[in-house]
Protein backbone atom coordinates (compact mmCIF):
# COMPACT_ATOMS: atom_id res chain seq x y z
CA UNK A 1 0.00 0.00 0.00
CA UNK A 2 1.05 3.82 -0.24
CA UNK A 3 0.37 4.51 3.73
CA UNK A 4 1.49 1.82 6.10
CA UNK A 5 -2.11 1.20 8.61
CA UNK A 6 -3.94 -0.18 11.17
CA UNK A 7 -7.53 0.10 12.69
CA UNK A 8 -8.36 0.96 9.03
CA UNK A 9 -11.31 -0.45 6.95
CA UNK A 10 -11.17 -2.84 3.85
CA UNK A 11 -14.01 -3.17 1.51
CA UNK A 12 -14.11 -5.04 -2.06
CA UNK A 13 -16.65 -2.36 -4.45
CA UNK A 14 -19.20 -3.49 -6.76
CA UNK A 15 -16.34 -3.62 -9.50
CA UNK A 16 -14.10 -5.68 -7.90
CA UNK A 17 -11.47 -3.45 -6.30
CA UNK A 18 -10.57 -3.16 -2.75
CA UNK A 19 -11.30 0.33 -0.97
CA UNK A 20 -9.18 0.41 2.13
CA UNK A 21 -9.91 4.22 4.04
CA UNK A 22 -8.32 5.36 7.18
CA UNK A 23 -6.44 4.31 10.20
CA UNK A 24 -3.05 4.78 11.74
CA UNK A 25 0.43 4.94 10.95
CA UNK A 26 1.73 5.25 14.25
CA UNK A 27 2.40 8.72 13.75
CA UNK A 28 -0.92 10.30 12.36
CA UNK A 29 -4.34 9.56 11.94
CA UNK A 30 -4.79 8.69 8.25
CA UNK A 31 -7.59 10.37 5.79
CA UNK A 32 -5.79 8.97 2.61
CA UNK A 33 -8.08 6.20 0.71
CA UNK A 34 -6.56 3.75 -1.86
CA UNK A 35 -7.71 1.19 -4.21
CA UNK A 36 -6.00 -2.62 -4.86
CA UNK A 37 -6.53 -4.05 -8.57
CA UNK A 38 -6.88 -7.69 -7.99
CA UNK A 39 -6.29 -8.07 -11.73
CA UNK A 40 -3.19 -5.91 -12.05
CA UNK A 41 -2.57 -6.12 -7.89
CA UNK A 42 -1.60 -2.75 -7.99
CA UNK A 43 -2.62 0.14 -5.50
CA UNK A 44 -3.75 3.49 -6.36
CA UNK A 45 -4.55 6.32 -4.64
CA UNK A 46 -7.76 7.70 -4.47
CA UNK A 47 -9.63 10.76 -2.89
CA UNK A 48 -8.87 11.64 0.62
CA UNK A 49 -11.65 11.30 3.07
CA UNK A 50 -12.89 14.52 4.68
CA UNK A 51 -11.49 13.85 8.16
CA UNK A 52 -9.00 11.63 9.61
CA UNK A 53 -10.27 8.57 11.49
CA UNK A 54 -9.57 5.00 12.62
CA UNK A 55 -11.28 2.52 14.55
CA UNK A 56 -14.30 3.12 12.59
CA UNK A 57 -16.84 1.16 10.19
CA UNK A 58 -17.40 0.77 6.38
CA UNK A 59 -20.84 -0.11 5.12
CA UNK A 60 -21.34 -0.78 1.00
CA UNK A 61 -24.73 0.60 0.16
CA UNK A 62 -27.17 -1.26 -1.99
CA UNK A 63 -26.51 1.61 -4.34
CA UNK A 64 -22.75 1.03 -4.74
CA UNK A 65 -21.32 3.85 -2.29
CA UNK A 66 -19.44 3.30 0.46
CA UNK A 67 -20.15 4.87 3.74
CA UNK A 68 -17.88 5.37 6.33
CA UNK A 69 -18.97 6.42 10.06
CA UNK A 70 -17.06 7.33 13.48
CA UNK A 71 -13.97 6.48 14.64
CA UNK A 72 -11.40 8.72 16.26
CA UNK A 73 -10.13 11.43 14.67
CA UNK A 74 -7.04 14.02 14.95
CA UNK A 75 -5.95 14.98 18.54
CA UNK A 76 -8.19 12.30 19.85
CA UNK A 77 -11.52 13.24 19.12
CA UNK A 78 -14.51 11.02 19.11
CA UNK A 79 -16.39 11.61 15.35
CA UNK A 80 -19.95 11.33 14.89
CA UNK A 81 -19.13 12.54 11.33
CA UNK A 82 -20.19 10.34 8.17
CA UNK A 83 -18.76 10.28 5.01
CA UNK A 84 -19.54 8.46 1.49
CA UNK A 85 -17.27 7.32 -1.26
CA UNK A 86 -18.34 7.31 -5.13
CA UNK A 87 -16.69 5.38 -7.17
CA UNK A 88 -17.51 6.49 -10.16
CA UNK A 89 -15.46 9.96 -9.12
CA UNK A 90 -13.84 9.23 -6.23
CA UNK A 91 -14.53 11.80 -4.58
CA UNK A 92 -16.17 11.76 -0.79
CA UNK A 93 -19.02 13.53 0.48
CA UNK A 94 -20.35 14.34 3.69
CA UNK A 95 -23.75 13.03 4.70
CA UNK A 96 -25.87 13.18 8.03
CA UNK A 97 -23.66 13.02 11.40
CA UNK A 98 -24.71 10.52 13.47
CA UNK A 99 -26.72 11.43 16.76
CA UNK A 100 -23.58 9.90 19.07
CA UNK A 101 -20.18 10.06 18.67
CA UNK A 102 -18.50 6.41 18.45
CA UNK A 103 -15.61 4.32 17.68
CA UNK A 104 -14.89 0.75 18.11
CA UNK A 105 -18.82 -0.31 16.98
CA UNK A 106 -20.33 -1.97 14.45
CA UNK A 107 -22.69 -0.97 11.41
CA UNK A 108 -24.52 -3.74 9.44
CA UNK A 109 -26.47 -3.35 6.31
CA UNK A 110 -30.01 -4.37 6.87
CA UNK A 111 -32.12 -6.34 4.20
CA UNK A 112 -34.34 -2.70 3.67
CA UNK A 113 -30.60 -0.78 2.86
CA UNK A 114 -30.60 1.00 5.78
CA UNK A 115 -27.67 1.00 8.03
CA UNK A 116 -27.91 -0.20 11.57
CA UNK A 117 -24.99 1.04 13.61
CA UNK A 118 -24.50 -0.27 17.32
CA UNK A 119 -22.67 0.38 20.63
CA UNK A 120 -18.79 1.58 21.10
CA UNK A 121 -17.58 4.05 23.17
CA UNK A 122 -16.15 7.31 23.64
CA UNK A 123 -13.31 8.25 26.62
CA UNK A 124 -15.59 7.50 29.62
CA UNK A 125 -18.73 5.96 28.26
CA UNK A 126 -19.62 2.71 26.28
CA UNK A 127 -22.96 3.00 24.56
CA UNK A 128 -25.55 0.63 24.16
CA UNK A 129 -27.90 2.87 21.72
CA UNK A 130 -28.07 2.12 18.04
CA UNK A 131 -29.50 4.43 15.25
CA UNK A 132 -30.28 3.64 11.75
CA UNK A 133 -28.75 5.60 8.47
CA UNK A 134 -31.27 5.77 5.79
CA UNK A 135 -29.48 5.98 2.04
CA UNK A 136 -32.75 7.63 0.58
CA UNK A 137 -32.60 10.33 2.74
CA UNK A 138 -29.36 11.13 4.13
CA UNK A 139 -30.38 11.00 7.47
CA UNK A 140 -29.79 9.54 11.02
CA UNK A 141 -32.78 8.03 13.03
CA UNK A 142 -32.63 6.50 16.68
CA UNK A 143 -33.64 2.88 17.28
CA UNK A 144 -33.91 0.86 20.50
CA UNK A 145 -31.29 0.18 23.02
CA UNK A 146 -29.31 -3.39 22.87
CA UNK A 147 -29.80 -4.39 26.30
CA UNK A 148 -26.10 -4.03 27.26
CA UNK A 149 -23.58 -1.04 26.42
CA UNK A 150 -21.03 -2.96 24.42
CA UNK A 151 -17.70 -1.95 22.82
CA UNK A 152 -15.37 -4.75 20.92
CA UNK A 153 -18.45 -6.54 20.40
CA UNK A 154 -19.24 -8.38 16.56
CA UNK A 155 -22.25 -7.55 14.46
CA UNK A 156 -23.42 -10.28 11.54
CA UNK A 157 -26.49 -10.21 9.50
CA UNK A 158 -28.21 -13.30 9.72
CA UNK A 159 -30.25 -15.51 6.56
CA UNK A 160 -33.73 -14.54 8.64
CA UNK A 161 -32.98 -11.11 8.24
CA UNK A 162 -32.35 -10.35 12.11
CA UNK A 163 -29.00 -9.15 13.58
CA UNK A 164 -26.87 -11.09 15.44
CA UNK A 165 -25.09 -9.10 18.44
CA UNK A 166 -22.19 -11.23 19.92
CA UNK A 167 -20.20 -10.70 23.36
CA UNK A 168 -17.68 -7.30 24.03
CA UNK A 169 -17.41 -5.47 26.90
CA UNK A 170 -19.00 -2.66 29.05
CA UNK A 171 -16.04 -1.27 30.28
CA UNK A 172 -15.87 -4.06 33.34
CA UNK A 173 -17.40 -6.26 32.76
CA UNK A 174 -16.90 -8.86 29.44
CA UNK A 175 -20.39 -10.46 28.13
CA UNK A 176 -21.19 -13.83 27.09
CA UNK A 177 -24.44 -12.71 26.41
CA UNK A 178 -25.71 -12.25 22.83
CA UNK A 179 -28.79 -10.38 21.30
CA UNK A 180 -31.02 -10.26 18.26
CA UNK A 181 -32.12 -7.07 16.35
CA UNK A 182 -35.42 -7.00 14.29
CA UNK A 183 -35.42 -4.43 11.49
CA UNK A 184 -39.63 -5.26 11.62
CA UNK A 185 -40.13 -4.37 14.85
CA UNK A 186 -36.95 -2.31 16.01
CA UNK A 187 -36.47 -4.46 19.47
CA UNK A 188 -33.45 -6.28 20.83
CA UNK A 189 -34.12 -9.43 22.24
CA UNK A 190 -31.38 -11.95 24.00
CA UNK A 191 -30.64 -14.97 22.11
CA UNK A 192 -32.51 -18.62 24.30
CA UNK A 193 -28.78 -19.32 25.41
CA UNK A 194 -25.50 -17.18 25.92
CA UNK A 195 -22.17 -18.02 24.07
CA UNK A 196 -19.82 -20.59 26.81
CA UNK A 197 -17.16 -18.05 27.01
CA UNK A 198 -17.25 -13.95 27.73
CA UNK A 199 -15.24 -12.92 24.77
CA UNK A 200 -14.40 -9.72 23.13
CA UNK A 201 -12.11 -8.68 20.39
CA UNK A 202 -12.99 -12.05 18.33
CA UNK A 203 -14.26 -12.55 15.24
CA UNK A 204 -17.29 -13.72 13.67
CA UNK A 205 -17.90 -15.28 10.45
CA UNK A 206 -21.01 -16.06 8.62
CA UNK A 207 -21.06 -19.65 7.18
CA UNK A 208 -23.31 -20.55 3.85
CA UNK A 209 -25.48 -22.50 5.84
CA UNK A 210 -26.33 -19.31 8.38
CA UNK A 211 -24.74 -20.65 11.40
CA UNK A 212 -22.26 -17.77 12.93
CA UNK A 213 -18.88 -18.98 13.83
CA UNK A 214 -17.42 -16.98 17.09
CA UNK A 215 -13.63 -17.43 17.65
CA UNK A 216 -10.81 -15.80 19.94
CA UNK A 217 -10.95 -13.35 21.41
CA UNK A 218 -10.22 -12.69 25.03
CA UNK A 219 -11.58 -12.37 28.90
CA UNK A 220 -10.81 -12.31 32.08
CA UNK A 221 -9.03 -15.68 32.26
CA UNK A 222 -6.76 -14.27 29.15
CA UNK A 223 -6.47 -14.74 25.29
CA UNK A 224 -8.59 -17.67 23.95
CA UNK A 225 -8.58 -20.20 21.12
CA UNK A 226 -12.33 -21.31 21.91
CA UNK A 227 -15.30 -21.57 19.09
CA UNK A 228 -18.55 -21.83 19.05
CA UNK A 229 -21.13 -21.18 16.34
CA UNK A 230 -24.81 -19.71 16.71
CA UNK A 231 -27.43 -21.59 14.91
CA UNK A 232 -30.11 -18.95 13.83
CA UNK A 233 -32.48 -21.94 12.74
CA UNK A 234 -32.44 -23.56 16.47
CA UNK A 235 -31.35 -20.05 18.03
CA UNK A 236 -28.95 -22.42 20.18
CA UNK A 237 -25.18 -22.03 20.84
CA UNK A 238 -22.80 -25.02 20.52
CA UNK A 239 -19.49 -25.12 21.07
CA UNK A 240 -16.74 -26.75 18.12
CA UNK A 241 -13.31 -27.46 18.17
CA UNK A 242 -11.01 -24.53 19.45
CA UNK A 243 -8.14 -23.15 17.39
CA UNK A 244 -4.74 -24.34 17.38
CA UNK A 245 -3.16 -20.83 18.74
CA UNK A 246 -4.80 -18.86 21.32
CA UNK A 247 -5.57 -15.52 19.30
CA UNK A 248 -6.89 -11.92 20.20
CA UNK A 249 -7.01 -8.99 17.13
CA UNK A 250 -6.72 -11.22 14.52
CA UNK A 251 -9.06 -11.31 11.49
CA UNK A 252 -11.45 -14.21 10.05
CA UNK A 253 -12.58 -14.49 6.14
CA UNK A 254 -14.75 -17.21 4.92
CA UNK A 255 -13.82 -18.75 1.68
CA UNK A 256 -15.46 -19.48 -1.20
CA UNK A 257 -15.35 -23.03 -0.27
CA UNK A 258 -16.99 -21.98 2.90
CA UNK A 259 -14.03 -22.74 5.27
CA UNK A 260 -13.00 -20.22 7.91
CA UNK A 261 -9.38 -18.32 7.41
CA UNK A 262 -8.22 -16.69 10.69
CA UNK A 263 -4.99 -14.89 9.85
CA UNK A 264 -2.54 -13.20 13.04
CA UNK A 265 -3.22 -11.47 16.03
CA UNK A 266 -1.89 -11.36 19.59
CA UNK A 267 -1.41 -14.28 22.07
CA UNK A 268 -0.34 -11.59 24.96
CA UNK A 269 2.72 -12.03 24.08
CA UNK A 270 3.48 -12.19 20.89
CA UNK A 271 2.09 -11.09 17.38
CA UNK A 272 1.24 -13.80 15.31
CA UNK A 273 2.30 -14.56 11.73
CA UNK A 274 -0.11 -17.80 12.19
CA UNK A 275 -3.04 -19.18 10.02
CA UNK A 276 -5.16 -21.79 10.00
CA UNK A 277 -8.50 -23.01 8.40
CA UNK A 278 -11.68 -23.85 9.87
CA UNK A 279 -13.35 -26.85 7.91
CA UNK A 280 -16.59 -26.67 8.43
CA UNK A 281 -18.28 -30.13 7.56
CA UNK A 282 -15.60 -31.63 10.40
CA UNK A 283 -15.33 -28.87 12.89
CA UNK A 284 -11.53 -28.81 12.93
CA UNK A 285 -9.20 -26.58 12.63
CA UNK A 286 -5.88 -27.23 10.72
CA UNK A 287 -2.48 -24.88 10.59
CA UNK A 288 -1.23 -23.46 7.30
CA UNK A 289 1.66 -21.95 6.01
CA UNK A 290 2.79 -18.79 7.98
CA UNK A 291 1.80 -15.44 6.71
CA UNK A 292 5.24 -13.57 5.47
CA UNK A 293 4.65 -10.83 8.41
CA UNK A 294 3.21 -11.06 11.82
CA UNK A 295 0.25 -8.86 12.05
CA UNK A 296 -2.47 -7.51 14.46
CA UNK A 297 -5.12 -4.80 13.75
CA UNK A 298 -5.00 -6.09 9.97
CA UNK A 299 -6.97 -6.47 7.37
CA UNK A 300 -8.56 -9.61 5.43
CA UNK A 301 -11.00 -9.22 2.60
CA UNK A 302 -12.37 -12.11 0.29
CA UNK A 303 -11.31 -11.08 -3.28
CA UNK A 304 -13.79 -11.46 -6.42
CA UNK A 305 -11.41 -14.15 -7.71
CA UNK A 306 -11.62 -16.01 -4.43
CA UNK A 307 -7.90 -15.09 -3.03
CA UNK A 308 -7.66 -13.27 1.00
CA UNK A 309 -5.89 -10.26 0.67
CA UNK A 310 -4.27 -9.57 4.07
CA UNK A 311 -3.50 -6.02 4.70
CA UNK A 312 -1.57 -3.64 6.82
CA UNK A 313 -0.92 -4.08 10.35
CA UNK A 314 1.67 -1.11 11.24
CA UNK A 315 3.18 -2.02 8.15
CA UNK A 316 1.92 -0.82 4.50
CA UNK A 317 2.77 -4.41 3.53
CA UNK A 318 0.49 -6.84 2.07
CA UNK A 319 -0.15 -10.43 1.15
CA UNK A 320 -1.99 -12.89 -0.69
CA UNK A 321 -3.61 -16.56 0.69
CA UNK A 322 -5.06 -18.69 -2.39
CA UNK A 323 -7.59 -21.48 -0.92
């Protein structure tokens, strides 16, 4: 990449290419935006966002833009600020601010096209309000409450439509607990059981037959190498095999072949230049090769021609896993 990053997003376009916007250098907060060419796998710099941020969220309309929201900005402030990214011009344009300021949350598109951000904090609080962006309109609305604030928390759309809400933490203490959001109805509801472990910091991945796979992560007991997948059909967790390296800040990209990649991360000691696959017809995980770099705070994104592009880290390095 131009701009060595971390805490940045990564989002493949409706063309193809890979958007990756924002972050941190270890110097600066980054506004500079750049696009990867699977074809050519070449980077090239696109339009700078509006404001510096990291350690916020991406969200690829239904109409083809990209909108960014949050994160923290220059001299540490918390952005409510919202941005979206044309492709056509590259250019980005400011929309409607959101009603609270927030980093570390999540933002899943809904089945309607709206936007459903959720939790994160600010210095001193961790929210558990939620607010929807509409496309059509350009505009912020609130929505209920999850029942717990929740920051380092994961968000995944499931096949019935509802959102799944997994673990995080309030600031003490670190949930097990998980909850379901209803774009009909605009309630949160806890799911019949609670993951086995608190976890936050994980990952989770959507399988193609709708379970959720939860994995990492860490709690009070330290950095963990447990699984467990969410069945939205039974609404039951169940726990699988665990990983083969206890992980925290790593990332998780499901293949075309529907296996799990988890790339990196921390074990609390060191960072990890690890990966291994999740197969899911046996529930076992297996090590691969070593990525080139050890990484944490990276990148992974699913490429149209079915390769994982790994990216940044501290480093404006990158790499490529083919299944």
């Amino acid at each position: 990449m131009n701009s060595p990053r971390y805490l940045h997003t990564s989002s493949v376009l409706t063309n193809g290419e890979l958007l990756v916007t924002g972050g941190y250098d270890t110097i600066i907060y980054l506004n500079k935006a750049e696009l990867y060419n699977s074809y050519t796998q070449l980077w090239r710099v696109t339009g700078n966002m509006n404001y510096a941020r990291y350690m916020h969220t991406a969200s690829l309309l239904s109409n083809g833009k990209l909108l960014v929201a949050g994160g923290e900005g220059n001299n540490g402030v918390n952005l409510n600020s919202v941005e979206l990214y044309d492709l056509s011009t590259g250019i980005w344009t400011i929309t409607g601010n959101m009603n609270y300021a927030r980093q570390f949350h999540t933002a899943t598109v809904l089945s309607n096209g709206k936007v459903l951000v959720a939790g994160g904090y600010i210095v001193g609080s961790v929210w558990k309000s939620s607010e929807l962006y509409d496309p059509s309109t350009g505009g912020w609305t609130i929505t209920s409450n999850m029942n717990y604030p929740r920051v380092y928390h994961t968000a995944s759309k499931l096949i019935n439509g509802l959102i799944l809400v997994t673990g995080g933490s309030d600031g003490g203490i670190i949930h097990n607990s998980a909850e379901l959001y209803n774009p009909t109805t605009g309630v949160w509801t806890f799911t019949t059981n609670s993951m086995t472990y608190p976890r936050y910091l994980h990952t989770a991945s959507s399988l193609p037959d709708g379970k959720i796979l939860v994995a990492g992560g860490y709690n009070t007991g330290g950095f963990l190498n447990s699984a467990e997948f969410y069945d939205p059909i039974t609404g039951v967790w169940t726990v699988t095999s665990n990983m083969n390296s206890i992980r925290c800040y790593h990332s998780a990209s499901v293949l075309t072949n529907g296996h799990v990649l988890v790339t990196g991360g921390s074990n609390g000691v060191n960072t990890l230049n690890t990966a291994e696959l999740y197969n899911r017809t046996t529930g076992i995980w297996t090590n691969i090769n070593n990525m080139t770099e050890s990484r944490l705070y990276h990148r992974s994104s699913v490429l149209i021609n079915g390769k994982v592009l790994i990216t940044g880290g501290s480093t404006n390095s990158t790499e490529l896993y083919q299944p």
